[in-house]
C-alpha atoms as a PDB file:
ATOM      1  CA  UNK A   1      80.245 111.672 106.456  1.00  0.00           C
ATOM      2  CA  UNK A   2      78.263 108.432 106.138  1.00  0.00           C
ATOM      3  CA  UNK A   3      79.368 105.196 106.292  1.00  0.00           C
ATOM      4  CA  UNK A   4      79.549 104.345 103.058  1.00  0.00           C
ATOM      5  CA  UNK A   5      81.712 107.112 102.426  1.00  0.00           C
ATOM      6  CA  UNK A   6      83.535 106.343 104.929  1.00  0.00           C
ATOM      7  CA  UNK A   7      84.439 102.903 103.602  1.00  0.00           C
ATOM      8  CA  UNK A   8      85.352 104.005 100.138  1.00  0.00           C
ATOM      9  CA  UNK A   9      88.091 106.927 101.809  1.00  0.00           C
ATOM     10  CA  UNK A  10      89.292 104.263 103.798  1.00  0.00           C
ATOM     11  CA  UNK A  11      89.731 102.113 100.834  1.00  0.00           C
ATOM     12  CA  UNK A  12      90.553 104.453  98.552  1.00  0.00           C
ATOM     13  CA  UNK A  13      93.498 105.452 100.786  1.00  0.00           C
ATOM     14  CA  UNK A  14      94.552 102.008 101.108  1.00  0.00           C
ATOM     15  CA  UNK A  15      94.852 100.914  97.302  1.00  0.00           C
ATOM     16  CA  UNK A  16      96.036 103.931  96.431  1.00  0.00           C
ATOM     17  CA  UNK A  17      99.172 103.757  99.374  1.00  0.00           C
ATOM     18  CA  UNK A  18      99.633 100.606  97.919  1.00  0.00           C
ATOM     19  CA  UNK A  19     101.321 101.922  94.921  1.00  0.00           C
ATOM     20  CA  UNK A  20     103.563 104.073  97.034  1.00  0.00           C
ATOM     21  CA  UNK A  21     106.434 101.664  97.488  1.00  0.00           C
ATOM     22  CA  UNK A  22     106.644 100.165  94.034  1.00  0.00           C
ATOM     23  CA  UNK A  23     106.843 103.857  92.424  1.00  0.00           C
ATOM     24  CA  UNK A  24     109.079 104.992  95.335  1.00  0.00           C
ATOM     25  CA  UNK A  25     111.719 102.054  94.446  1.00  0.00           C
ATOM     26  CA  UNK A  26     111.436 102.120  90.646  1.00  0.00           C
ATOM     27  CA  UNK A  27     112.425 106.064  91.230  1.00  0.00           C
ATOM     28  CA  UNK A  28     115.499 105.323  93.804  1.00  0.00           C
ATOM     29  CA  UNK A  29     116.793 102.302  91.819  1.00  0.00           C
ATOM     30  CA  UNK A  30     115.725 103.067  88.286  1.00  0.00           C
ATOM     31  CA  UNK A  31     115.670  99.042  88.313  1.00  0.00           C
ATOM     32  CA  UNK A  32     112.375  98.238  86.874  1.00  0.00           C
ATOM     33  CA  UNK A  33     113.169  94.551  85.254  1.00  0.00           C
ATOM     34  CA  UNK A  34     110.345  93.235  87.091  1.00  0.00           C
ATOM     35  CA  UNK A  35     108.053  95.313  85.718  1.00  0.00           C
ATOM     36  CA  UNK A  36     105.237  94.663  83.139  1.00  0.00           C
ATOM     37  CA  UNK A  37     105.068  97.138  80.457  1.00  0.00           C
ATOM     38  CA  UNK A  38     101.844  95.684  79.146  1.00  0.00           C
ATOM     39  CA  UNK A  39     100.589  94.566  82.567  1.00  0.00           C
ATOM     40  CA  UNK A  40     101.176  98.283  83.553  1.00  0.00           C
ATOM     41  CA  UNK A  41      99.841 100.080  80.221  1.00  0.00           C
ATOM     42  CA  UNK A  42      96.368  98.208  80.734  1.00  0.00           C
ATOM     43  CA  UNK A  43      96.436  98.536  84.780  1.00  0.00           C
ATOM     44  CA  UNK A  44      96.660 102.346  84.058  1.00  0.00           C
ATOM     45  CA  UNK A  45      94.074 102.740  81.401  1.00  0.00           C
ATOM     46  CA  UNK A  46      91.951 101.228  83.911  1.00  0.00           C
ATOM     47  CA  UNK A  47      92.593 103.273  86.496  1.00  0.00           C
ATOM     48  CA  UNK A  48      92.084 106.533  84.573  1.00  0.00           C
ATOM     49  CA  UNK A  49      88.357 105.080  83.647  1.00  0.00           C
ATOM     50  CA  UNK A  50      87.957 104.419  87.433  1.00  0.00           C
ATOM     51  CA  UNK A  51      88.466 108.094  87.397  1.00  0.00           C
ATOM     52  CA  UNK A  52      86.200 109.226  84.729  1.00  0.00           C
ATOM     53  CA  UNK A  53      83.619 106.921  86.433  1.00  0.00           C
ATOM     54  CA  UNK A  54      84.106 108.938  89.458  1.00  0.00           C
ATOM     55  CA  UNK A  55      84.070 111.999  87.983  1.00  0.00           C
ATOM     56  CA  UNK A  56      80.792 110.581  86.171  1.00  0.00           C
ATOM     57  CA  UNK A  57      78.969 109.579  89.646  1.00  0.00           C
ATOM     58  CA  UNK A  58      80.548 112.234  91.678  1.00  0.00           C
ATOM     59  CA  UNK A  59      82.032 109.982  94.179  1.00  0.00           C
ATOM     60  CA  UNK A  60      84.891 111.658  95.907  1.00  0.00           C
ATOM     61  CA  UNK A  61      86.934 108.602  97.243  1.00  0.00           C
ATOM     62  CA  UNK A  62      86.922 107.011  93.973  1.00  0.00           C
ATOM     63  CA  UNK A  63      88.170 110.160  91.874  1.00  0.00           C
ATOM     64  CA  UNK A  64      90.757 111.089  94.347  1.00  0.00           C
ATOM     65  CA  UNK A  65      92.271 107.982  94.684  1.00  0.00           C
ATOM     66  CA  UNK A  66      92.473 107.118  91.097  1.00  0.00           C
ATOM     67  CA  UNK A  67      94.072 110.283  90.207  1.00  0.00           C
ATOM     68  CA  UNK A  68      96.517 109.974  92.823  1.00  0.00           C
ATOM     69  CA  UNK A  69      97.241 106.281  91.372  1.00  0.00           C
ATOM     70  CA  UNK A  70      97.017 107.171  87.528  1.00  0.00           C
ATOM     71  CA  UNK A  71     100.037 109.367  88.492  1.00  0.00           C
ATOM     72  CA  UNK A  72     102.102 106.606  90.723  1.00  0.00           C
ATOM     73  CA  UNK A  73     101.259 104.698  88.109  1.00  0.00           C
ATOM     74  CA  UNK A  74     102.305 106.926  84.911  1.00  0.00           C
ATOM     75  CA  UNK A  75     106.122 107.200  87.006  1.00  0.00           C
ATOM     76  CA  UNK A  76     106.440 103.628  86.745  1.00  0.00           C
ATOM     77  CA  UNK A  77     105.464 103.734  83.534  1.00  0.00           C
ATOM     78  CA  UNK A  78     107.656 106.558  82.370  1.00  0.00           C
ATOM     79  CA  UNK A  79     110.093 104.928  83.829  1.00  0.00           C
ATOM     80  CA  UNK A  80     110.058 101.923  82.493  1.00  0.00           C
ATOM     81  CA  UNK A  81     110.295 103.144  79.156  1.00  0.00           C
ATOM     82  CA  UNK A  82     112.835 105.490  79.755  1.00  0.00           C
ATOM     83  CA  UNK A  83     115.174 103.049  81.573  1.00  0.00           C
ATOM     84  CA  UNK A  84     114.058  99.774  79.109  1.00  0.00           C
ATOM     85  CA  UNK A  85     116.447  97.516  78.901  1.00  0.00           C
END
């Protein structure tokens, strides 16, 4: 593994654990007031063309980490609109 490579894992893992916690509450509490529906629609549409521009240059980090954070992502999502107040 190169360096570069190295860098984007490393980063990749890092964003992506970022989402973790906010998906991980919104599940446990089904509390999700504080939430942006829009901010989160447009955030995820983003994230899956991260992943199709992954997918498009073949780099690894970037495809695995945006699938794993399309689908944190989608769970808030779902959620929010499931649970809208």
């Amino acid at each position: 593994m190169n360096t570069t490579d190295l860098v984007g894992y490393i980063a990749a893992f890092l964003t992506t654990l970022a989402f973790v916690p906010q998906a991980h509450q919104s599940w446990k509490t089904r509390d999700l007031s504080g939430v942006s529906l829009p901010m989160y629609s447009l955030f995820s549409l983003g994230v899956f063309s991260w992943l199709i521009y992954g997918v498009m240059i073949s780099s690894w980090p970037i495809v695995m980490a945006n699938s794993i954070t399309l689908v944190l992502a989608c769970v808030v999502l779902y959620l929010k609109m499931k649970h809208k107040a």
